[in-house]
C-alpha atoms as a PDB file:
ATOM      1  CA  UNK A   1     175.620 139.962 148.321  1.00  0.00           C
ATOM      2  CA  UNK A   2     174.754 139.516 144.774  1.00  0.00           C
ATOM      3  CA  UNK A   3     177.225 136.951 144.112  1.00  0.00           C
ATOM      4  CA  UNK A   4     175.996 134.888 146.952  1.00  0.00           C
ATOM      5  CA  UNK A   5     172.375 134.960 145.930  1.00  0.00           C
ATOM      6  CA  UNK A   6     173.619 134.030 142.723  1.00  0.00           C
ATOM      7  CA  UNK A   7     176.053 131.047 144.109  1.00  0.00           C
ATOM      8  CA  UNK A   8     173.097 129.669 146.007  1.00  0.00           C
ATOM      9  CA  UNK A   9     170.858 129.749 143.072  1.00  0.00           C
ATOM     10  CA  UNK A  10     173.247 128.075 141.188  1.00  0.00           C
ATOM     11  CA  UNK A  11     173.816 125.257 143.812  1.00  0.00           C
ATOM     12  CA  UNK A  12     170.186 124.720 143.827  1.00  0.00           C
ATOM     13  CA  UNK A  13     170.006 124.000 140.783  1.00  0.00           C
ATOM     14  CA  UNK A  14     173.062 122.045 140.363  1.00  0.00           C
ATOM     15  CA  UNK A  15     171.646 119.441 142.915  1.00  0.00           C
ATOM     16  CA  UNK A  16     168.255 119.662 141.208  1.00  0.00           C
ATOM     17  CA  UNK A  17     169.416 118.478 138.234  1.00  0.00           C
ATOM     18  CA  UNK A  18     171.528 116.011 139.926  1.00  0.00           C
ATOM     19  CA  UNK A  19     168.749 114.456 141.639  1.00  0.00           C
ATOM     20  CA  UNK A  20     166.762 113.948 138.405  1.00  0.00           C
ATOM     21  CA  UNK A  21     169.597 112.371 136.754  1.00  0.00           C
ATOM     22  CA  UNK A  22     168.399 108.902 134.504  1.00  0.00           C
ATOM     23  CA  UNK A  23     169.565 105.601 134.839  1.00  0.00           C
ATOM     24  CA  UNK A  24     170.235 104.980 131.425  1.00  0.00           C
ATOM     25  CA  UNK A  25     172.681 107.468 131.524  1.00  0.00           C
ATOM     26  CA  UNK A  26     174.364 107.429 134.699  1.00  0.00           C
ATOM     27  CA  UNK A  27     174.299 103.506 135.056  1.00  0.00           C
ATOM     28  CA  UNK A  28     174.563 101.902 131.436  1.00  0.00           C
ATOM     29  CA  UNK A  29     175.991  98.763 133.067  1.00  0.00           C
ATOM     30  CA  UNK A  30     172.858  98.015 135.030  1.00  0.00           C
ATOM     31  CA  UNK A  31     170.124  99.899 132.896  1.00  0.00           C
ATOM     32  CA  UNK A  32     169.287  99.412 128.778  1.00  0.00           C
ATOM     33  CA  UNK A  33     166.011 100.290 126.845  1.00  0.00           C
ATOM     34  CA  UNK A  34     164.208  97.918 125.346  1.00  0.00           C
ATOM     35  CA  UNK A  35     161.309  99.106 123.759  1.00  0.00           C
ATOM     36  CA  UNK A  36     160.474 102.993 123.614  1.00  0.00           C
ATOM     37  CA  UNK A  37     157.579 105.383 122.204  1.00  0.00           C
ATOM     38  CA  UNK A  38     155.758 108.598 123.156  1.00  0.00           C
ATOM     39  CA  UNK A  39     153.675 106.651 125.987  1.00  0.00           C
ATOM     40  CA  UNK A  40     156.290 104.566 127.779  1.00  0.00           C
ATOM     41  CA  UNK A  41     159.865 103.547 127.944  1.00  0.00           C
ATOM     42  CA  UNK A  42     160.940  99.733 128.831  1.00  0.00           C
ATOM     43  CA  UNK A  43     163.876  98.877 131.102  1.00  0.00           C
ATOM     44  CA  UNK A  44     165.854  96.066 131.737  1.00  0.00           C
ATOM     45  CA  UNK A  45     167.247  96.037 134.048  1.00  0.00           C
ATOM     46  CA  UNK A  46     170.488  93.851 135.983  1.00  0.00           C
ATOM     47  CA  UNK A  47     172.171  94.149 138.938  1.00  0.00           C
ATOM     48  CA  UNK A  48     175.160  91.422 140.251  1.00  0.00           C
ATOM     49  CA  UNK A  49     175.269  90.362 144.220  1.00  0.00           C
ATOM     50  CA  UNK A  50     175.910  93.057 146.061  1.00  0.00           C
ATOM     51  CA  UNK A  51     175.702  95.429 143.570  1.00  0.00           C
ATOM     52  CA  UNK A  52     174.930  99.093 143.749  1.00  0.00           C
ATOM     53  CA  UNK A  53     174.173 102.200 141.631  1.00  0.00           C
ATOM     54  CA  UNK A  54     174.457 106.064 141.731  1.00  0.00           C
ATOM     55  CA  UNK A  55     171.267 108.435 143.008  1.00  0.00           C
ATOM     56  CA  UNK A  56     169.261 108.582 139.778  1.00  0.00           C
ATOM     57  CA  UNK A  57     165.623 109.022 139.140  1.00  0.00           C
ATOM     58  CA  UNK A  58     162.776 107.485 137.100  1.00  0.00           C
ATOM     59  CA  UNK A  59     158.978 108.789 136.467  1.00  0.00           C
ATOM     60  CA  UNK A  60     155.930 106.878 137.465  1.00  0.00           C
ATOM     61  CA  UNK A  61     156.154 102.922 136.673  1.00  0.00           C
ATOM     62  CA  UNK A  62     155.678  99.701 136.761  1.00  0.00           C
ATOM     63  CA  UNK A  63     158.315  97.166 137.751  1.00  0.00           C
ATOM     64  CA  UNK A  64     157.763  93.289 136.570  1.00  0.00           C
ATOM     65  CA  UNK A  65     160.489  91.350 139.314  1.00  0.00           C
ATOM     66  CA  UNK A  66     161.864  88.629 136.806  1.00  0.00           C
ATOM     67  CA  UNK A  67     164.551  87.259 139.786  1.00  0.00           C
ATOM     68  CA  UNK A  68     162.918  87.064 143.645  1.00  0.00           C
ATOM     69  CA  UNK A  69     164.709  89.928 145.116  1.00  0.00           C
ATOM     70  CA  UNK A  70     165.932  92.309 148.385  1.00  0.00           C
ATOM     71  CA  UNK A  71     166.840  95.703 147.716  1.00  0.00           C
ATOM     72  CA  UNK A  72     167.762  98.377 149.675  1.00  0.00           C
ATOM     73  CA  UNK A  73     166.778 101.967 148.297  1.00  0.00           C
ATOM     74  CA  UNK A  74     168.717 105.125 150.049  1.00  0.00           C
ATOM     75  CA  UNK A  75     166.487 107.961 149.159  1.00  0.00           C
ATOM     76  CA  UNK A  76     167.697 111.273 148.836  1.00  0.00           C
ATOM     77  CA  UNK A  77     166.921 112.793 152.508  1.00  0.00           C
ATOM     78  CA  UNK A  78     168.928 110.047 154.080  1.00  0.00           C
ATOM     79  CA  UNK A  79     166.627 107.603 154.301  1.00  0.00           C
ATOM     80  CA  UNK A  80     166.349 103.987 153.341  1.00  0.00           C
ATOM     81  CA  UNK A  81     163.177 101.970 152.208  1.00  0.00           C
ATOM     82  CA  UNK A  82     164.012  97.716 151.794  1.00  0.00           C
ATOM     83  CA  UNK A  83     162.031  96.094 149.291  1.00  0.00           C
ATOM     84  CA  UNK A  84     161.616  92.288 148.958  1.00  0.00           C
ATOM     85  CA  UNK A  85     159.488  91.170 145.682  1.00  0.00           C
ATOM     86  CA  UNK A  86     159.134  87.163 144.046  1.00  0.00           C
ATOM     87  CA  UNK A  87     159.896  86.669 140.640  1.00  0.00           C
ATOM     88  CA  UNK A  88     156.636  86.825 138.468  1.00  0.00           C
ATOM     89  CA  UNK A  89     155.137  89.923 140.802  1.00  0.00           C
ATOM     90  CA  UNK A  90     154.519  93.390 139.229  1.00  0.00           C
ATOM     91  CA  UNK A  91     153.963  96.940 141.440  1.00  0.00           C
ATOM     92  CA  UNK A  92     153.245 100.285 140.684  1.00  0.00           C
ATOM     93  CA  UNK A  93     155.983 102.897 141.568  1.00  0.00           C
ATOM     94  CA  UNK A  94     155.695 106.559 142.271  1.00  0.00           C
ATOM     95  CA  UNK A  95     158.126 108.955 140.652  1.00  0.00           C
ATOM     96  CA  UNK A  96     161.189 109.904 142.659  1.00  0.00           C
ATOM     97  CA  UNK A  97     164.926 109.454 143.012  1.00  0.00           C
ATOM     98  CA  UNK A  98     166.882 106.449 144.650  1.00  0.00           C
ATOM     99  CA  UNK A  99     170.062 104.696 144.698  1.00  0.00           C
ATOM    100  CA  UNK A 100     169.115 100.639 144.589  1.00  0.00           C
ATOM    101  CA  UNK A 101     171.760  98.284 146.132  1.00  0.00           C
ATOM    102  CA  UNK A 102     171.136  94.467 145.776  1.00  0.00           C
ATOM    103  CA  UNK A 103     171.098  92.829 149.047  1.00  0.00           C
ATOM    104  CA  UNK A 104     171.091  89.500 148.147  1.00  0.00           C
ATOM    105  CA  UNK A 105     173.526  86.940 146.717  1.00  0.00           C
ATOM    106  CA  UNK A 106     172.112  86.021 143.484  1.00  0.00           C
ATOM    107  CA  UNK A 107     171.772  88.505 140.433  1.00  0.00           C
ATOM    108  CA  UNK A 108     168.644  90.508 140.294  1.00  0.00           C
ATOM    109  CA  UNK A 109     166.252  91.571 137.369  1.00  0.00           C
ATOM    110  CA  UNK A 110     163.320  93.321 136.354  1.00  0.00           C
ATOM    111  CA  UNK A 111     161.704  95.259 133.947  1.00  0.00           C
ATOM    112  CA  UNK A 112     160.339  98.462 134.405  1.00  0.00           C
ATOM    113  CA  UNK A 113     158.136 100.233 132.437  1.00  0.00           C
ATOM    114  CA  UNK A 114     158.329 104.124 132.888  1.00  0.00           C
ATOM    115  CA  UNK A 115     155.211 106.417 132.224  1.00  0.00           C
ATOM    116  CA  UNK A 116     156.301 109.727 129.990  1.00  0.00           C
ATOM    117  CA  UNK A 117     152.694 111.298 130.259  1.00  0.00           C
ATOM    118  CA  UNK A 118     151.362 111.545 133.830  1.00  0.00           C
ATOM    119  CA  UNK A 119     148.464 109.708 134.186  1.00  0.00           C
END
């Protein structure tokens, strides 16, 4: 019985940590720092037609579309939120995990500007 509780606990926490993985880290290819300090952290960040990335999560931020775009987000219960932005817009976004997929035919950027202190 012990080692059950204990397994369980353990997978909880395993797919905790999983969803709170960064981008940076788990997707180098698409996501780079730019700027950084104690109050915020810049991305840039690139995907190619088509392209997708891994489950990953960022804090509260502010994404600045450089490239119109149409994304698809699949959200960790399953879901899926689409997105469709023009270049030159900015939006707020709430903390949470995601894994983006480009739906459109041209390359897609941004940059987003993560929040380290809740506001």
């Amino acid at each position: 019985m012990r080692k059950t509780v204990f397994l369980l606990i353990l997978l909880g926490l395993a797919s905790l940590s999983l969803a709170a993985q960064d981008a940076v880290q788990v997707d180098p290819q698409r996501y780079s720092v730019v700027f950084e300090n104690d109050q915020v952290r810049v991305l840039r960040i690139t995907y190619g037609p088509g392209e997708k990335s891994v489950m990953h999560h960022h804090p509260d931020a502010v994404a600045v579309f450089l490239t119109d775009q149409k994304v698809i987000f699949h959200l960790p219960d399953g879901k899926a939120d689409v997105v469709e932005a023009k270049a030159g817009n900015a939006i707020w976004t709430e903390a949470g995990s995601h894994l983006p997929e480009n739906l459109s035919d041209h390359k897609l950027e941004l940059i987003l500007v993560e929040m380290k202190k809740p506001l």
